[in-house]
C-alpha atoms as a PDB file:
ATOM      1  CA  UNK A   1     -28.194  74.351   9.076  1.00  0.00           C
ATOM      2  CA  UNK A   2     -25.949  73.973  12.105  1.00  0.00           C
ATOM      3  CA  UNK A   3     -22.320  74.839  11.520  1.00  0.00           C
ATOM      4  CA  UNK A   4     -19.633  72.252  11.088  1.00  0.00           C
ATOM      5  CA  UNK A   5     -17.557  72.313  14.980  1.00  0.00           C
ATOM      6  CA  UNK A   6     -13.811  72.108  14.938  1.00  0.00           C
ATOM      7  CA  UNK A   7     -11.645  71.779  17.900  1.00  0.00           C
ATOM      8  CA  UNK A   8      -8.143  72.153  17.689  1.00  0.00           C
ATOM      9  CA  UNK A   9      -6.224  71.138  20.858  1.00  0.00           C
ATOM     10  CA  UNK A  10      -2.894  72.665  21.448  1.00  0.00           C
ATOM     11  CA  UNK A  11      -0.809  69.775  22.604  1.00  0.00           C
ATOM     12  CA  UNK A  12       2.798  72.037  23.298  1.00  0.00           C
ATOM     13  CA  UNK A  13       3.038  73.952  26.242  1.00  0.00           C
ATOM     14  CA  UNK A  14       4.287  76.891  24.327  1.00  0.00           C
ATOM     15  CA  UNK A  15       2.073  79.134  22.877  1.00  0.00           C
ATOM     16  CA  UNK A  16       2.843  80.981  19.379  1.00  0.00           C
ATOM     17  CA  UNK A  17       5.532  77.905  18.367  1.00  0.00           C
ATOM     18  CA  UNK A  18       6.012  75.677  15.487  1.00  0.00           C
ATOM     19  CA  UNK A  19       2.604  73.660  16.040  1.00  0.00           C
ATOM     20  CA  UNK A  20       0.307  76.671  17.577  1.00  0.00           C
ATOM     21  CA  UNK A  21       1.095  78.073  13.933  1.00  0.00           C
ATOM     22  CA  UNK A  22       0.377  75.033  12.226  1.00  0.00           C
ATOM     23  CA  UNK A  23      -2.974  74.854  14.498  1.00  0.00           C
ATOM     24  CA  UNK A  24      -4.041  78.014  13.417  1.00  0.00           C
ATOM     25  CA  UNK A  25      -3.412  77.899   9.455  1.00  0.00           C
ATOM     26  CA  UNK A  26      -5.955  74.904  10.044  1.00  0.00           C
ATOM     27  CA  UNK A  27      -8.256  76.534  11.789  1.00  0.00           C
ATOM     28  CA  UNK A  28      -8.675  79.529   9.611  1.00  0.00           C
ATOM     29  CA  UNK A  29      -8.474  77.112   6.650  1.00  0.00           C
ATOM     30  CA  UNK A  30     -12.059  75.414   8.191  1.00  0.00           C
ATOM     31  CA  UNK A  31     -13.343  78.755   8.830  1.00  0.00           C
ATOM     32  CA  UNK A  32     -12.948  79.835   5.567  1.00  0.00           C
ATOM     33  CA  UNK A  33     -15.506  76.817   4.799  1.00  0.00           C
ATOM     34  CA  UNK A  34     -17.988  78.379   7.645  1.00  0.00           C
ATOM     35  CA  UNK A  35     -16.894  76.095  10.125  1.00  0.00           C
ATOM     36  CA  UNK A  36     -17.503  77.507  13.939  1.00  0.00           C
ATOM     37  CA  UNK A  37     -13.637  76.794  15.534  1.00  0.00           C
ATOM     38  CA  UNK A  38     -12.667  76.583  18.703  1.00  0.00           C
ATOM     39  CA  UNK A  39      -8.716  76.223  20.133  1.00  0.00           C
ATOM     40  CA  UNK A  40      -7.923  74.874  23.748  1.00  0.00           C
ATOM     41  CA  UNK A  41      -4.352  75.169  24.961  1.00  0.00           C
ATOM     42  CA  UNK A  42      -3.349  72.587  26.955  1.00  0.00           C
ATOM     43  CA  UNK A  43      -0.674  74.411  28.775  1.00  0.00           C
ATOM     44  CA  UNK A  44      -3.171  76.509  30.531  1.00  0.00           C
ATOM     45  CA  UNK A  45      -5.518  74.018  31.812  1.00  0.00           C
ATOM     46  CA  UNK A  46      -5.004  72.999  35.409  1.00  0.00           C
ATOM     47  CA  UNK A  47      -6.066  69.491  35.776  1.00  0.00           C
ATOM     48  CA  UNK A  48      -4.674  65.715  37.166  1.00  0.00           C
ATOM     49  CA  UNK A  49      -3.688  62.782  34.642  1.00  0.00           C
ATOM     50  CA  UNK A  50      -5.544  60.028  35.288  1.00  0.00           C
ATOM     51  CA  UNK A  51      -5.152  58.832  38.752  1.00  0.00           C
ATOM     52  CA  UNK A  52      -6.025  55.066  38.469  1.00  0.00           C
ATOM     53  CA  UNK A  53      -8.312  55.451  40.933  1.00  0.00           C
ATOM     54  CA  UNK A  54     -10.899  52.755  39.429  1.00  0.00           C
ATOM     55  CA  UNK A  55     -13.891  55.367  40.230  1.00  0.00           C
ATOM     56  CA  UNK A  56     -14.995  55.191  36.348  1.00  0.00           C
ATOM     57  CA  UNK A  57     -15.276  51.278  36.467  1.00  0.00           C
ATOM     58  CA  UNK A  58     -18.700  51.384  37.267  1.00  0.00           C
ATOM     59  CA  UNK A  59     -20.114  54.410  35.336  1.00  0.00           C
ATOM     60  CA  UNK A  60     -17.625  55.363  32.385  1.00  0.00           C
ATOM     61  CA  UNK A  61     -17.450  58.807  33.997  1.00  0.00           C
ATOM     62  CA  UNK A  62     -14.398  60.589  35.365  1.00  0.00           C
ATOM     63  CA  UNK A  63     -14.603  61.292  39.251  1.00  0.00           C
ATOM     64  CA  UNK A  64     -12.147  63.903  39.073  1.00  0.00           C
ATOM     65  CA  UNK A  65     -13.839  67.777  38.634  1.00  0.00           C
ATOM     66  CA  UNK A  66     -10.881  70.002  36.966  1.00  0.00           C
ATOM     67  CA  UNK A  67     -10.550  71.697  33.972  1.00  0.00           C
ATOM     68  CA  UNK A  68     -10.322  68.433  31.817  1.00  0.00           C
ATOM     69  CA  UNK A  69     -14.193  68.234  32.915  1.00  0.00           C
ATOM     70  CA  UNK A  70     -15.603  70.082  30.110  1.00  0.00           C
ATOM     71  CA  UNK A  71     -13.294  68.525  27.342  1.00  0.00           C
ATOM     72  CA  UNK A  72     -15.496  65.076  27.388  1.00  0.00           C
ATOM     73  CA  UNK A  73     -18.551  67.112  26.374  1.00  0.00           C
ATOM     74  CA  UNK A  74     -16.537  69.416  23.899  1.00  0.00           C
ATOM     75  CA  UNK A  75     -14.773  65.880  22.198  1.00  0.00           C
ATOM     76  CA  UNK A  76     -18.101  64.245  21.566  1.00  0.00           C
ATOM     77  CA  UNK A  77     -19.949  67.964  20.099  1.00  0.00           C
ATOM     78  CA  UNK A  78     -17.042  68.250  18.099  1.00  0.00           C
ATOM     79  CA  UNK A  79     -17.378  67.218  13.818  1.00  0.00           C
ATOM     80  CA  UNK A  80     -13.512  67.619  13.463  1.00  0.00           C
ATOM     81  CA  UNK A  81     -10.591  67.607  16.181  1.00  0.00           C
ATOM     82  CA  UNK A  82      -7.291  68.564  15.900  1.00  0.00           C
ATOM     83  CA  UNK A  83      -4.829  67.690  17.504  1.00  0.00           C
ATOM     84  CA  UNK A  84      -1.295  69.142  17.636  1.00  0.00           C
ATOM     85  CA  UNK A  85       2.055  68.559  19.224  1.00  0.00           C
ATOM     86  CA  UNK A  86       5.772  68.999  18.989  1.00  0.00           C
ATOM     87  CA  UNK A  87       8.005  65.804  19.586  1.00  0.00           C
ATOM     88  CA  UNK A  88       9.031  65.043  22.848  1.00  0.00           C
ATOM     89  CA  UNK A  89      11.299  61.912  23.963  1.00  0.00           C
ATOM     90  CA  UNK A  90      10.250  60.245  20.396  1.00  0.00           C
ATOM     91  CA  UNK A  91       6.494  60.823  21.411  1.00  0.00           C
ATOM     92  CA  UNK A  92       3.470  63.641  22.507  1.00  0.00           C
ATOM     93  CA  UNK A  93       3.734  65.988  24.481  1.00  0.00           C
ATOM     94  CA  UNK A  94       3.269  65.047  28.412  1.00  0.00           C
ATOM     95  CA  UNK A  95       0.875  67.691  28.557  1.00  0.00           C
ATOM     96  CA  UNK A  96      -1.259  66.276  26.031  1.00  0.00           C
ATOM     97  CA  UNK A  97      -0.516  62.816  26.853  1.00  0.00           C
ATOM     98  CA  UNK A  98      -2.491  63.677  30.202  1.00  0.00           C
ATOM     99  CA  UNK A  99      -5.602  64.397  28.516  1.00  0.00           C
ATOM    100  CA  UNK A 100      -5.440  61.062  26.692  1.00  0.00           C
ATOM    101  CA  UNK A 101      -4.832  59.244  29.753  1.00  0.00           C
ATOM    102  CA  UNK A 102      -7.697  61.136  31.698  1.00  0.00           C
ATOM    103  CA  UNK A 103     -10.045  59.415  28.618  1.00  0.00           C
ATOM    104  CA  UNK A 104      -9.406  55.948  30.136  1.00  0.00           C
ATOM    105  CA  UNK A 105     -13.045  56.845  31.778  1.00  0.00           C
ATOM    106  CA  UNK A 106     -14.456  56.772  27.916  1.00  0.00           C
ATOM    107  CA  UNK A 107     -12.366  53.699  27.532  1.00  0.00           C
ATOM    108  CA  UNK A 108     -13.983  51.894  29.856  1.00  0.00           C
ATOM    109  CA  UNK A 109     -17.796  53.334  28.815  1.00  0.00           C
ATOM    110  CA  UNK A 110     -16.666  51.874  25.164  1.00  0.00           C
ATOM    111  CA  UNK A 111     -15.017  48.135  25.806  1.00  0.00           C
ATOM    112  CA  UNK A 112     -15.692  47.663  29.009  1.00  0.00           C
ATOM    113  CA  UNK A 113     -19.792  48.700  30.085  1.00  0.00           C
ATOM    114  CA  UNK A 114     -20.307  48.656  26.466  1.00  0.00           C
ATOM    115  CA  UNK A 115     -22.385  51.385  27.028  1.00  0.00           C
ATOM    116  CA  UNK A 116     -24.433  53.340  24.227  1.00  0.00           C
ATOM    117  CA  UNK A 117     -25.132  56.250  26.498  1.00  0.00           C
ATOM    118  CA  UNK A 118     -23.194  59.620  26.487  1.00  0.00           C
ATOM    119  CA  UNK A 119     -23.142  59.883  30.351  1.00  0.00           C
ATOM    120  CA  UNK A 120     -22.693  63.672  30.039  1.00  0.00           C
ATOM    121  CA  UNK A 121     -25.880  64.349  28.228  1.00  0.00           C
ATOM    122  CA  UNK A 122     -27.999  60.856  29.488  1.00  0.00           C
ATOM    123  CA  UNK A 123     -29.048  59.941  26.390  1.00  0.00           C
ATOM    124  CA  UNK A 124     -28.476  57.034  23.807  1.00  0.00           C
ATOM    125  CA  UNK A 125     -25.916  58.906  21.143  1.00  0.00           C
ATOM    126  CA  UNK A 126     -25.946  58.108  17.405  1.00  0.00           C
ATOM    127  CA  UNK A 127     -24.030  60.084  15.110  1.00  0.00           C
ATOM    128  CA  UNK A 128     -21.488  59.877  12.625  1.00  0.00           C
ATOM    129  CA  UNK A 129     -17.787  59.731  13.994  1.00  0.00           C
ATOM    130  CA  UNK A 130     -15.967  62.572  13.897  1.00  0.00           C
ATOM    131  CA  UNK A 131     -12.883  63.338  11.889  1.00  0.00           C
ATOM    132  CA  UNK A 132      -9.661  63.375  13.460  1.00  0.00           C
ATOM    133  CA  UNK A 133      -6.736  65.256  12.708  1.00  0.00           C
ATOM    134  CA  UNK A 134      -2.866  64.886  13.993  1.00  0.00           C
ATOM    135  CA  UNK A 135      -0.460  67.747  12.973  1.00  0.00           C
ATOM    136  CA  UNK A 136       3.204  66.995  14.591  1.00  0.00           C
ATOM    137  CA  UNK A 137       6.741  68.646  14.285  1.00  0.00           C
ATOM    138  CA  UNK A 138      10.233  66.976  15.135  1.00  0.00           C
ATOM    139  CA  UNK A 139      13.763  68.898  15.477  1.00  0.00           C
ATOM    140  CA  UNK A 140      14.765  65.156  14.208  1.00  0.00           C
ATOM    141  CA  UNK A 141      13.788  64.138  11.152  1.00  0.00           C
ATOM    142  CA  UNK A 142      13.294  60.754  11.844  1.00  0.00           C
ATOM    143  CA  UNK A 143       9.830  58.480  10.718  1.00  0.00           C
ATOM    144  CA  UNK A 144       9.944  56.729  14.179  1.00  0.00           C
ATOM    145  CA  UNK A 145       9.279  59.321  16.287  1.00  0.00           C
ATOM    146  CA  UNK A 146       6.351  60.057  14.228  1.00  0.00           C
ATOM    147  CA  UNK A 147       4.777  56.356  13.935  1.00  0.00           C
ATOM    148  CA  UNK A 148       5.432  56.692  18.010  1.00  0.00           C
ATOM    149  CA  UNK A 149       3.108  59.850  18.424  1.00  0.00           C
ATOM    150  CA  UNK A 150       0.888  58.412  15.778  1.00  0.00           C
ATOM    151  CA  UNK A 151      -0.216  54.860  17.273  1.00  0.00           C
ATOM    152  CA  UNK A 152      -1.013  57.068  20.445  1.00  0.00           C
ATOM    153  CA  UNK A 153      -3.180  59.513  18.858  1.00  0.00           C
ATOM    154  CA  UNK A 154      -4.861  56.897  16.722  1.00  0.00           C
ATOM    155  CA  UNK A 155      -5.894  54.865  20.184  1.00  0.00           C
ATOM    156  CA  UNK A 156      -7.273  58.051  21.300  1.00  0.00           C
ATOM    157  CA  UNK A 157      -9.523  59.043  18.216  1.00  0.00           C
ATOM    158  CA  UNK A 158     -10.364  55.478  18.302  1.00  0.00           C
ATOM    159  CA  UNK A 159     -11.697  55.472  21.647  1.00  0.00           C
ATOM    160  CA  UNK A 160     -13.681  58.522  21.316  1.00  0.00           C
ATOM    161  CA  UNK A 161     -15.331  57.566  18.275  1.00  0.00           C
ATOM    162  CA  UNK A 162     -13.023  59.824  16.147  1.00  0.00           C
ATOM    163  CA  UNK A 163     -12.286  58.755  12.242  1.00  0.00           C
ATOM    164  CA  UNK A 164      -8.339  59.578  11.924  1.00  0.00           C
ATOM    165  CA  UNK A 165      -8.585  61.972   8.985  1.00  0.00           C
ATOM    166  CA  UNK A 166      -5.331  62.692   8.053  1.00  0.00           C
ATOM    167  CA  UNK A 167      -2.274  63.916   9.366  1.00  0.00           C
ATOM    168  CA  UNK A 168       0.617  66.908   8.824  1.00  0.00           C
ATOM    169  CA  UNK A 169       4.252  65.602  10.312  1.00  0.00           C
ATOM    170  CA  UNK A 170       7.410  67.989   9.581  1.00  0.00           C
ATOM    171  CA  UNK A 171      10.811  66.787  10.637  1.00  0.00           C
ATOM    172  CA  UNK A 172      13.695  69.065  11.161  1.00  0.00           C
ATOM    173  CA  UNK A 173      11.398  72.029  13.004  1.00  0.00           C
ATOM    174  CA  UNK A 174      12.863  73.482  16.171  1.00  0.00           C
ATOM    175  CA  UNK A 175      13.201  76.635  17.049  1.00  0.00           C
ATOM    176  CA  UNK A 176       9.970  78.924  17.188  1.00  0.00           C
ATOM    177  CA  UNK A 177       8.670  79.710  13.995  1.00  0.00           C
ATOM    178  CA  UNK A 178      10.709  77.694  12.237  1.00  0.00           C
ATOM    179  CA  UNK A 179       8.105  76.133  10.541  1.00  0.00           C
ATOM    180  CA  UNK A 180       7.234  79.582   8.511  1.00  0.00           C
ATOM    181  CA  UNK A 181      10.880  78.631   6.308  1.00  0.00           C
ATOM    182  CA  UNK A 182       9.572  75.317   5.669  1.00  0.00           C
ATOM    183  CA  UNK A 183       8.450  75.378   1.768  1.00  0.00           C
ATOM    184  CA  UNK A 184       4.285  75.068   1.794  1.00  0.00           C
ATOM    185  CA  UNK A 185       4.167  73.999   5.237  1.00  0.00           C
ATOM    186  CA  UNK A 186       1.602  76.603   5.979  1.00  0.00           C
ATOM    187  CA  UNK A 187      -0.414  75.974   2.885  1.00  0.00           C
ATOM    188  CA  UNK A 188      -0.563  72.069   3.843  1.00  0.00           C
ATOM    189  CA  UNK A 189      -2.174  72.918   6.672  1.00  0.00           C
ATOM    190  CA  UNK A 190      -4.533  75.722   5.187  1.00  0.00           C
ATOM    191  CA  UNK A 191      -5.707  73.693   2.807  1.00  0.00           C
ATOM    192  CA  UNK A 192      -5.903  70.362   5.133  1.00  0.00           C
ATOM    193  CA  UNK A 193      -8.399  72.572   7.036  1.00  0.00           C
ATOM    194  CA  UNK A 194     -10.655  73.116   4.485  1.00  0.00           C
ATOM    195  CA  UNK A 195     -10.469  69.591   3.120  1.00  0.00           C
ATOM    196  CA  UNK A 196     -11.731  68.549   6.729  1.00  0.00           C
ATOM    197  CA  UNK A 197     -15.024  70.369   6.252  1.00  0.00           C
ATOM    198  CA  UNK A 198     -15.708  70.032   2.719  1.00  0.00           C
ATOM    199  CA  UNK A 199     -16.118  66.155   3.069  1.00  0.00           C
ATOM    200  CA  UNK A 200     -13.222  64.964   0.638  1.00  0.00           C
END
């Protein structure tokens, strides 16, 4: 039996902060269910945001070759995705909100070709969504700049076939590590990891 795939997408373009910790207390929580994980940072990929370039209107396929490339085919392998970021201007990071944009090519294979190929393998798909995840911290503690990241991410998962799952948000996080002092914080996500492959 294949093993469950999680990818867990570091949106902040820090390494080691508040939400790279988070990330990996999830990861290691689906691992400790057998799940096969995988973590891209964002920060070190060297890619465009979309260009609006209109080359995708025809095929549903991205004409731009960078390191986002490979993320289309690793999005639709994937059984879980996580995504994390920190708030920025009451929303994702821009980092992260590049990748998103980059999908507009899936966009348009979904609403607009209506398409039921996967144009990276050639083939007719039909699987079960995907889960999605979305694990956030704020410095503020304010419930707007969460809904704000939240509608953003849920477009995404939505247009990549991804089932939002459940979500982590913790307000009044900024400095690095910060998150450690915040009471079960680490635990939530542990255990929010596991949940995500045992099906509940």
């Amino acid at each position: 039996m294949d093993k469950t795939k999680v990818l867990g997408i570091l949106g902040s373009p820090r390494k080691n902060g508040n939400t790279d910790i988070l990330l990996d207390e999830f990861l290691k929580g689906a691992a400790s269910k057998g799940a096969a994980i995988e973590k891209i940072y964002v920060g070190d990929m060297n890619f465009k945001g979309c260009v609006e370039c209109n080359g995708c209107d025809n095929t549903g396929v991205c004409v731009l070759k960078d390191d986002m490339t490979p993320i289309y085919q690793k999005l639709k392998d994937a059984d879980v995705v996580a995504v994390t970021s920190p708030i920025f201007f009451a929303n994702i990071t821009a980092q992260l909100k590049a990748i998103i944009d980059r999908c507009q090519s899936e966009w348009i294979a979904k609403y607009i070709l209506k398409s039921p190929l996967d144009f990276a393998r050639g083939r007719k798909v039909k699987r079960q969504k995907a889960k999605g995840i979305f694990i956030c911290v704020s410095g503020h503690d304010k419930d707007i700049f969460f809904k704000n990241a939240k509608k953003t991410i849920d477009v995404f998962f939505k247009t990549m076939n991804i089932k939002y799952a459940g979500d982590l948000f913790f307000g009044g996080v900024d400095k690095p590590g910060d998150i450690r002092k915040v009471k079960g914080a680490l635990k939530k996500a542990y255990k929010l990891g596991q949940k995500s492959i045992n099906g509940e």
